[in-house]
Protein backbone atom coordinates (compact mmCIF):
# COMPACT_ATOMS: atom_id res chain seq x y z
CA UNK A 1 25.27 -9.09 -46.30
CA UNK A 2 25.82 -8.22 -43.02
CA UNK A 3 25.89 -11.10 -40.31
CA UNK A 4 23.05 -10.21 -37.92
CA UNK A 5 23.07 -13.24 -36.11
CA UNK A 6 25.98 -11.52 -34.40
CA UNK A 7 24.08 -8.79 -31.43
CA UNK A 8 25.74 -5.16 -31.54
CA UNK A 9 25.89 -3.68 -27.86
CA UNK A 10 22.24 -1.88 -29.11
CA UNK A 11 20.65 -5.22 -29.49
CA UNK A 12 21.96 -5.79 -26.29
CA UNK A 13 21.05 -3.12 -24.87
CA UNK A 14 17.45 -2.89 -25.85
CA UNK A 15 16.90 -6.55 -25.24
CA UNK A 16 18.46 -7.12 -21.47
CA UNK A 17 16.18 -3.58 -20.62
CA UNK A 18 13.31 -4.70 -22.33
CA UNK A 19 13.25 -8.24 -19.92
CA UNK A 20 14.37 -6.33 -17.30
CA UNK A 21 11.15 -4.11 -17.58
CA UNK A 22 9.71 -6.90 -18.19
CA UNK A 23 10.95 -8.88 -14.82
CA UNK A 24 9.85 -5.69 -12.85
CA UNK A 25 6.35 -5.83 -14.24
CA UNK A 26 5.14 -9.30 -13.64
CA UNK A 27 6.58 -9.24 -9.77
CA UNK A 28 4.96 -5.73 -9.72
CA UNK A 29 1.27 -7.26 -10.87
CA UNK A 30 1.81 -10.19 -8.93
CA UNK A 31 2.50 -8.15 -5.72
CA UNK A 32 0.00 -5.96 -6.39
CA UNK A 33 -2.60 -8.83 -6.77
CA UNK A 34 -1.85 -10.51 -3.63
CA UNK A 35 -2.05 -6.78 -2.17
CA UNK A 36 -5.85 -6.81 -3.52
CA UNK A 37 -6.46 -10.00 -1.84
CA UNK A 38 -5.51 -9.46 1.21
CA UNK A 39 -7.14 -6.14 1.30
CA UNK A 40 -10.59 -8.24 0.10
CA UNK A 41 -9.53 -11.25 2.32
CA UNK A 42 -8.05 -10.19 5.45
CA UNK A 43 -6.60 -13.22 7.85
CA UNK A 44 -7.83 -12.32 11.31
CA UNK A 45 -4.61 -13.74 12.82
CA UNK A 46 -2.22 -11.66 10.63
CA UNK A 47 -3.61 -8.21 9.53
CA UNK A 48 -1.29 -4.77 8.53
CA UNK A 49 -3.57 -2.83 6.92
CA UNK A 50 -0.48 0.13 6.58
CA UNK A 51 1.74 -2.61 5.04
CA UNK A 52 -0.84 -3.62 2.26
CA UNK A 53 -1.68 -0.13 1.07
CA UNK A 54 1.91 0.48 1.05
CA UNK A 55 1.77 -2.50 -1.14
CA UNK A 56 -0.26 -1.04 -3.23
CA UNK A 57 1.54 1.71 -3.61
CA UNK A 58 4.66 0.64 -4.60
CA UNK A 59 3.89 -1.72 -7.03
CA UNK A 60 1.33 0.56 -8.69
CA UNK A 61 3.94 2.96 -9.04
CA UNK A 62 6.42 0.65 -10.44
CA UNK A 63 4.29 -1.10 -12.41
CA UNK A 64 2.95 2.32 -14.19
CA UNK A 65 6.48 3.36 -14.70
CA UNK A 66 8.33 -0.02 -16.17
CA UNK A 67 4.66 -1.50 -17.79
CA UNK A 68 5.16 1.11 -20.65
CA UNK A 69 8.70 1.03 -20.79
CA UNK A 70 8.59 -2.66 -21.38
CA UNK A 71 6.03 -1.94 -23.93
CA UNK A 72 7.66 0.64 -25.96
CA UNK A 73 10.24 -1.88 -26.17
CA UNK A 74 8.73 -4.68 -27.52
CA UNK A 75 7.24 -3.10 -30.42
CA UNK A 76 10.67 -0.96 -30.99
CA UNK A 77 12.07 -4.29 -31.41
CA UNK A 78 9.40 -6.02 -33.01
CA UNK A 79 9.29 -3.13 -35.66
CA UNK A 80 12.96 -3.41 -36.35
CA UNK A 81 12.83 -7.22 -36.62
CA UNK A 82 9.87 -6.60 -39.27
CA UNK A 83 12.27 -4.50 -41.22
CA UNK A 84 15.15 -6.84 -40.84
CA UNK A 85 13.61 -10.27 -40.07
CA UNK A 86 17.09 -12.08 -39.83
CA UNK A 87 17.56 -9.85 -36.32
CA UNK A 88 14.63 -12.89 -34.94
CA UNK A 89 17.37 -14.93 -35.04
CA UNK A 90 19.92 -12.57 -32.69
CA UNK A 91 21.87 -14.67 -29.94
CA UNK A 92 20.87 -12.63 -27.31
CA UNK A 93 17.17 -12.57 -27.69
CA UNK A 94 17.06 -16.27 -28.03
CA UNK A 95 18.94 -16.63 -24.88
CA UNK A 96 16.59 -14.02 -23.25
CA UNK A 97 13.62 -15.90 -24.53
CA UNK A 98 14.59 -18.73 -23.31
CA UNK A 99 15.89 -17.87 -20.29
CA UNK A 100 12.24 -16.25 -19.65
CA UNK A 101 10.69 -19.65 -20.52
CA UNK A 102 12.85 -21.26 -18.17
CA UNK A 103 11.87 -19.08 -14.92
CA UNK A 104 8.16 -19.41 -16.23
CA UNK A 105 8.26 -23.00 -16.30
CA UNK A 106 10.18 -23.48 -13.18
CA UNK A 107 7.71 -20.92 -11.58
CA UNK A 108 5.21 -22.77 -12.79
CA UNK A 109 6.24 -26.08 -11.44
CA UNK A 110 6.46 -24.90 -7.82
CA UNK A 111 3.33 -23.53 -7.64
CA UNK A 112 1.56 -26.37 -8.44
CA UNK A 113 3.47 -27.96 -6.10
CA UNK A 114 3.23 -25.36 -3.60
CA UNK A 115 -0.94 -26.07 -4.33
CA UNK A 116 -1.00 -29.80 -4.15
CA UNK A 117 1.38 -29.71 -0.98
CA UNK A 118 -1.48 -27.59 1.13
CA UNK A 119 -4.22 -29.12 -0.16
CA UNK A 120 -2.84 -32.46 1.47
CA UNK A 121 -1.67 -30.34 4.39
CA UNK A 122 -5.48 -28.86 4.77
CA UNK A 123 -4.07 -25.60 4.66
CA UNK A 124 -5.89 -24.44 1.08
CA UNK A 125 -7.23 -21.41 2.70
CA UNK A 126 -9.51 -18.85 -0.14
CA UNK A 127 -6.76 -16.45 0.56
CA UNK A 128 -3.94 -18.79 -0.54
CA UNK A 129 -5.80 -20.25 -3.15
CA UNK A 130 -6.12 -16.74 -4.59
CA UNK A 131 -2.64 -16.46 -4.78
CA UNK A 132 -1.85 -19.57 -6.51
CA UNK A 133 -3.97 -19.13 -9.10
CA UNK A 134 -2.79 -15.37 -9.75
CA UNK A 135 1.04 -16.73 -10.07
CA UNK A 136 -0.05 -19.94 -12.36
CA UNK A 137 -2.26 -17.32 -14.53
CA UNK A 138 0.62 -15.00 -14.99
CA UNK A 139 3.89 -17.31 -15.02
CA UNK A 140 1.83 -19.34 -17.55
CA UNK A 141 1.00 -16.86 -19.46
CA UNK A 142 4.61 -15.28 -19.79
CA UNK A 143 5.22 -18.89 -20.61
CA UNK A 144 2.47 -18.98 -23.34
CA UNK A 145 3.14 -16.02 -25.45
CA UNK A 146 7.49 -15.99 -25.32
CA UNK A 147 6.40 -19.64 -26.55
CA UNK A 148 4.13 -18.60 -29.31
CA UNK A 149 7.10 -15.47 -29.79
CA UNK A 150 9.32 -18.23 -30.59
CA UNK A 151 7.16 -20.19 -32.83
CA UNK A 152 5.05 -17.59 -34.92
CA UNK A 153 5.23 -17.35 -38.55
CA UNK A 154 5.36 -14.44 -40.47
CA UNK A 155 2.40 -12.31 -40.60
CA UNK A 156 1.29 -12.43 -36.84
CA UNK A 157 1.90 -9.09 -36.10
CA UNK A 158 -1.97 -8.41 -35.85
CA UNK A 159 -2.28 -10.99 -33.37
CA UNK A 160 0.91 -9.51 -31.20
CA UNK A 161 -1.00 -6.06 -31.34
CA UNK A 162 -4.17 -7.80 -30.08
CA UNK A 163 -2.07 -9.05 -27.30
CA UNK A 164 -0.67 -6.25 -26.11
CA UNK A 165 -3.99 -4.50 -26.34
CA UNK A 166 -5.96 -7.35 -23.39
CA UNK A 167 -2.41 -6.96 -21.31
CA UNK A 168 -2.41 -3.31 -21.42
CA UNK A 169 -6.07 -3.22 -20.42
CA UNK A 170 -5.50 -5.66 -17.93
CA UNK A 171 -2.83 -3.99 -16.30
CA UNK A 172 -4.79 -0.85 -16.28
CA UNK A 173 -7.71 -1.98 -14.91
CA UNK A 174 -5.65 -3.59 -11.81
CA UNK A 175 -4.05 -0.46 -11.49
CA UNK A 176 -7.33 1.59 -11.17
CA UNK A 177 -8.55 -1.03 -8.81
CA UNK A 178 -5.94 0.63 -6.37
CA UNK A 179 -7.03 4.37 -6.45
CA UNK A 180 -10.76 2.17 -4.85
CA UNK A 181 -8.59 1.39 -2.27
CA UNK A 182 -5.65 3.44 -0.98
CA UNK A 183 -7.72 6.90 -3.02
CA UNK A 184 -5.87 9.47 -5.38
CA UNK A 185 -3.40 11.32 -4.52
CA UNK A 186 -5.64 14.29 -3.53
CA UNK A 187 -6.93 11.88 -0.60
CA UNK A 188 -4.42 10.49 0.48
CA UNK A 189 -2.82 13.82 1.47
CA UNK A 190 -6.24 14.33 3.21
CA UNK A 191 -5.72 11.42 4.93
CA UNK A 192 -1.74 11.81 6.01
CA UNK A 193 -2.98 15.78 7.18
CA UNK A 194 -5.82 13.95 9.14
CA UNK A 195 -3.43 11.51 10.52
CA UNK A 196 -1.02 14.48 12.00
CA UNK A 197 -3.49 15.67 13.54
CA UNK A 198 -4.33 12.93 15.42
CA UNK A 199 -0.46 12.63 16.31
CA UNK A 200 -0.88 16.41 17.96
CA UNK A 201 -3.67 15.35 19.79
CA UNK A 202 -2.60 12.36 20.67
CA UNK A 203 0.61 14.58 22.09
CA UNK A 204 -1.50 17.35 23.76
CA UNK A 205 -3.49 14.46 26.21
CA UNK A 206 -0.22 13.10 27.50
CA UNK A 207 1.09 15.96 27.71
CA UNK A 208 -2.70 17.21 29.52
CA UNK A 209 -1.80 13.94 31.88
CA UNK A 210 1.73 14.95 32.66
CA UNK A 211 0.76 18.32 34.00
CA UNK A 212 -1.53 17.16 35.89
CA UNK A 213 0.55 14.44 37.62
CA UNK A 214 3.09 17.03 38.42
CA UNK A 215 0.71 19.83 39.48
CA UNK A 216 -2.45 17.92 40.55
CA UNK A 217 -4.60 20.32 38.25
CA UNK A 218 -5.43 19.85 34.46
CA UNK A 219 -4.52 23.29 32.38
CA UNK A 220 -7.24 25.46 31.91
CA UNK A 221 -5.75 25.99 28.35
CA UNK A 222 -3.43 24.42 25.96
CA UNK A 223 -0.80 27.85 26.77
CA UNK A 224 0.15 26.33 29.95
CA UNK A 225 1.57 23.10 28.65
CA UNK A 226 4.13 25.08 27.10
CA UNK A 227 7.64 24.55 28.87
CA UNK A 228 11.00 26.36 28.10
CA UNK A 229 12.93 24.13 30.08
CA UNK A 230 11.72 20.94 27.82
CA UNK A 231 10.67 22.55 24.54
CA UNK A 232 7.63 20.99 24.33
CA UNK A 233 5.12 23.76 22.65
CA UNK A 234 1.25 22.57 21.70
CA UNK A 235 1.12 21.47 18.55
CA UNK A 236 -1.00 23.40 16.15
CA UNK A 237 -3.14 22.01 12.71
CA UNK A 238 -0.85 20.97 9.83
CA UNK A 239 -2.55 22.50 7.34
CA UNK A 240 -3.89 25.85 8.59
CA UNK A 241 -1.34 26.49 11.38
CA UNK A 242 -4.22 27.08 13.87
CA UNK A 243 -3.98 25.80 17.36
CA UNK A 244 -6.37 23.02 18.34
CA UNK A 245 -9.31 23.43 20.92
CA UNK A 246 -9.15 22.45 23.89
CA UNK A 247 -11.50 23.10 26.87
CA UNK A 248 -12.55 21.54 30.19
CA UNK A 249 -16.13 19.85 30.21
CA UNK A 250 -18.75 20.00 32.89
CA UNK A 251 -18.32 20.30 37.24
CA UNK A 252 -15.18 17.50 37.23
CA UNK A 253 -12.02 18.76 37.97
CA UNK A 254 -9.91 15.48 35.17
CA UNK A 255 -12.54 15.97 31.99
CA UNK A 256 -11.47 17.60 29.02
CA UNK A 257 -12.02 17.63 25.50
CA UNK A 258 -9.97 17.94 22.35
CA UNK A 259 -11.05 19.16 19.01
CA UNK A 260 -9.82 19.07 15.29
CA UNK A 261 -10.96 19.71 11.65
CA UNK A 262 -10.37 17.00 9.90
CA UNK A 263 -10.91 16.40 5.80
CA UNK A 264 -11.67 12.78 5.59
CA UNK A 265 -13.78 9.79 7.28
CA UNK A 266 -11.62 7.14 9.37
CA UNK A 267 -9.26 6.16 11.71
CA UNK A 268 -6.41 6.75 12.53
CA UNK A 269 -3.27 5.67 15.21
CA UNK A 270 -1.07 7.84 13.63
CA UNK A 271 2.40 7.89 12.37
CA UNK A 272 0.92 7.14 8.62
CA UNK A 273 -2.12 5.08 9.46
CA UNK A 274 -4.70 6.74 8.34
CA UNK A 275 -7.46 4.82 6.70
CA UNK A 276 -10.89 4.97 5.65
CA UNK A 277 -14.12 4.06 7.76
CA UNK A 278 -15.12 1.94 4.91
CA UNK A 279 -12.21 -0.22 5.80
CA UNK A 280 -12.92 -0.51 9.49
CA UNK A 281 -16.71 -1.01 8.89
CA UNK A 282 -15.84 -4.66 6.84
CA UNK A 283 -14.91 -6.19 10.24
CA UNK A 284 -10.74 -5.99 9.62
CA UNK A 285 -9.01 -6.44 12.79
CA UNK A 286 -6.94 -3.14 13.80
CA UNK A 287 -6.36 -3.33 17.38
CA UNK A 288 -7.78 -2.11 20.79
CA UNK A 289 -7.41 2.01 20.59
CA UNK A 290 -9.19 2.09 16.70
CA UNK A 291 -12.50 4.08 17.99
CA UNK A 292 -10.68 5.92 20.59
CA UNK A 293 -9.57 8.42 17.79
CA UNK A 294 -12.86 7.78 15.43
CA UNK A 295 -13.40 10.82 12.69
CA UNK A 296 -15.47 11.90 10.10
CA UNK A 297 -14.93 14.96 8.22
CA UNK A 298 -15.39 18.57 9.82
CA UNK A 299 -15.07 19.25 13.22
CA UNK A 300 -14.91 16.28 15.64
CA UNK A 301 -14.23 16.50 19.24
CA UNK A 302 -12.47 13.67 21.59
CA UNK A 303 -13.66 13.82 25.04
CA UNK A 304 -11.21 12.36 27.59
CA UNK A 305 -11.56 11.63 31.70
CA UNK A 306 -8.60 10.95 33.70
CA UNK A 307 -8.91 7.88 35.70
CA UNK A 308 -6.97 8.04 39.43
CA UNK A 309 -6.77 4.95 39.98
CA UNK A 310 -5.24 4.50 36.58
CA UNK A 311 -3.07 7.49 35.77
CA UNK A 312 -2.41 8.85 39.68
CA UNK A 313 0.89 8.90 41.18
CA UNK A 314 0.40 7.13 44.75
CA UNK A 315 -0.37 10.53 46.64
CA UNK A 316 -3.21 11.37 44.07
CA UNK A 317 -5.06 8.27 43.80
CA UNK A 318 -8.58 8.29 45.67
CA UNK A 319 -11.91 8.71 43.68
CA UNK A 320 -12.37 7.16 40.14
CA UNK A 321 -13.52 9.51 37.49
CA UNK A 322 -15.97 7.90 35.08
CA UNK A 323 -14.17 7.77 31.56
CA UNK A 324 -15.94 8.33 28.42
């Protein structure tokens, strides 16, 4: 009979991927848990909303991608070892099993010690607590089934399959939880078009201010920022290609207005940080210039006053222009 206590470089193989995937996936859920809570529980003092949706995204995407591969694994493996049951007993899984058990436990350990530690510190903030009880939940229960895995007896398969069924859902429903937050796909490319265009904008006004620190006039129209000698040209909208409105408002000489279609509600500073009014509306923190470039969808104008006292060069300050 042939010695299968003895791992060919396929048991190897399948095994070191399959705890690989499986590595990847836990630190992928965790990640994307803590994402969720500080999305749900912002800290006043330390708030990136870009950061945490990038979160999001990363560890959704990795988790959607090594989640099933981790999966098909398992039950490739667990099928063979049903076929030959003597493969249970292969080096290399035990190791791996163990091994696993091991990091659990440790993890395990630390947390709780990380937990009592704060709670005598005072520190056991909601947000924190949150956080320890996601990585005791999930460490322990790595550490709970590789310990039932070990100990089973024949005929469990039904429970296994049960298992994987509540994990899978689980999973799933944590990844779904992120399309609530960050949007699909479809949105988000809404959002990143909205968020150029509040870059151009953003580029026209100084570039509106320049001129007219250099020529004491504003430009009656966006043609007459163009400059050959810099390169600079007016932007135009991302997604159309048509240039963006621009016109002087009422008697004073320094008030202007800009104007965009845009395709979703929010904010935006731009350079990727787009986000939904939603987000703004649950009193997050996101700095002093968040309503200056307010939106909701369609056409939304900015109207902007030059201030001389402000923005004039020496020669050109005098009489203050109410801003808006």
């Amino acid at each position: 009979m042939e010695n299968t206590s003895k791992s060919s470089p396929k048991d190897v193989f399948m095994h070191l991927l399959g705890f690989a995937a499986l590595y990847v996936s836990v630190v992928s859920f965790i990640a994307l848990l803590f994402s969720y809570i500080d999305f749900l529980v912002p800290d006043q003092l330390s708030y990136y909303l870009t950061s945490i949706l990038n979160q999001i995204r990363w560890s959704s995407a990795t988790l959607l991608v090594m989640f099933p591969v981790y999966i098909w694994i398992t039950w490739t493996l667990e099928k063979e070892i049903k076929t030959n049951p003597e493969k249970k007993e292969l080096r290399s899984r035990k190791w791996l099993i163990y091994f696993t058990l091991f990091v659990a436990a440790i993890t395990v350990i630390i947390d709780l010690i990380t937990l009592v530690y704060n709670f005598y510190s005072g520190e056991l903030t909601t947000k924190f607590f949150w956080k320890i009880l996601v990585v005791l939940v999930v460490a322990g229960g790595v550490f709970g089934y590789y310990r039932w895995v070990l100990n089973r007896a024949k005929g469990a398969s039904s429970k296994s399959k049960l298992l994987t069924w509540i994990v899978s859902i689980v999973v799933a429903a944590a990844l779904v939880g992120g399309f609530f937050i960050v949007g699909s796909p479809a949105t988000q490319r809404a959002r990143r078009f909205d968020d150029q265009r509040i870059n151009d904008l953003q580029s026209i006004q100084y570039q509106v201010l320049n001129y007219w620190q250099k020529k004491g006039v504003i430009p009656d129209s966006l043609d007459q920022l163009k400059d050959e000698f810099s390169g600079y040209m007016p932007p135009h909208d991302p997604e159309t290609n048509k240039s963006y409105e621009y016109e002087l408002v009422g008697q004073s000489a320094l008030r202007f207005k800009l104007c965009a279609d845009f395709k979703t509600n929010g904010v935006s500073y731009g350079s990727g940080n787009a986000y939904p009014l939603a987000v703004r509306d649950a009193s997050y923190p996101h700095g002093g210039q968040t309503d200056n470039w307010t939106h909701d969808a369609g056409r939304v104008c900015f109207e902007r006053s030059i201030d001389k006292d402000i923005y004039g060069l020496p020669e050109q300050k005098g009489t203050t222009i109410p801003a808006y």
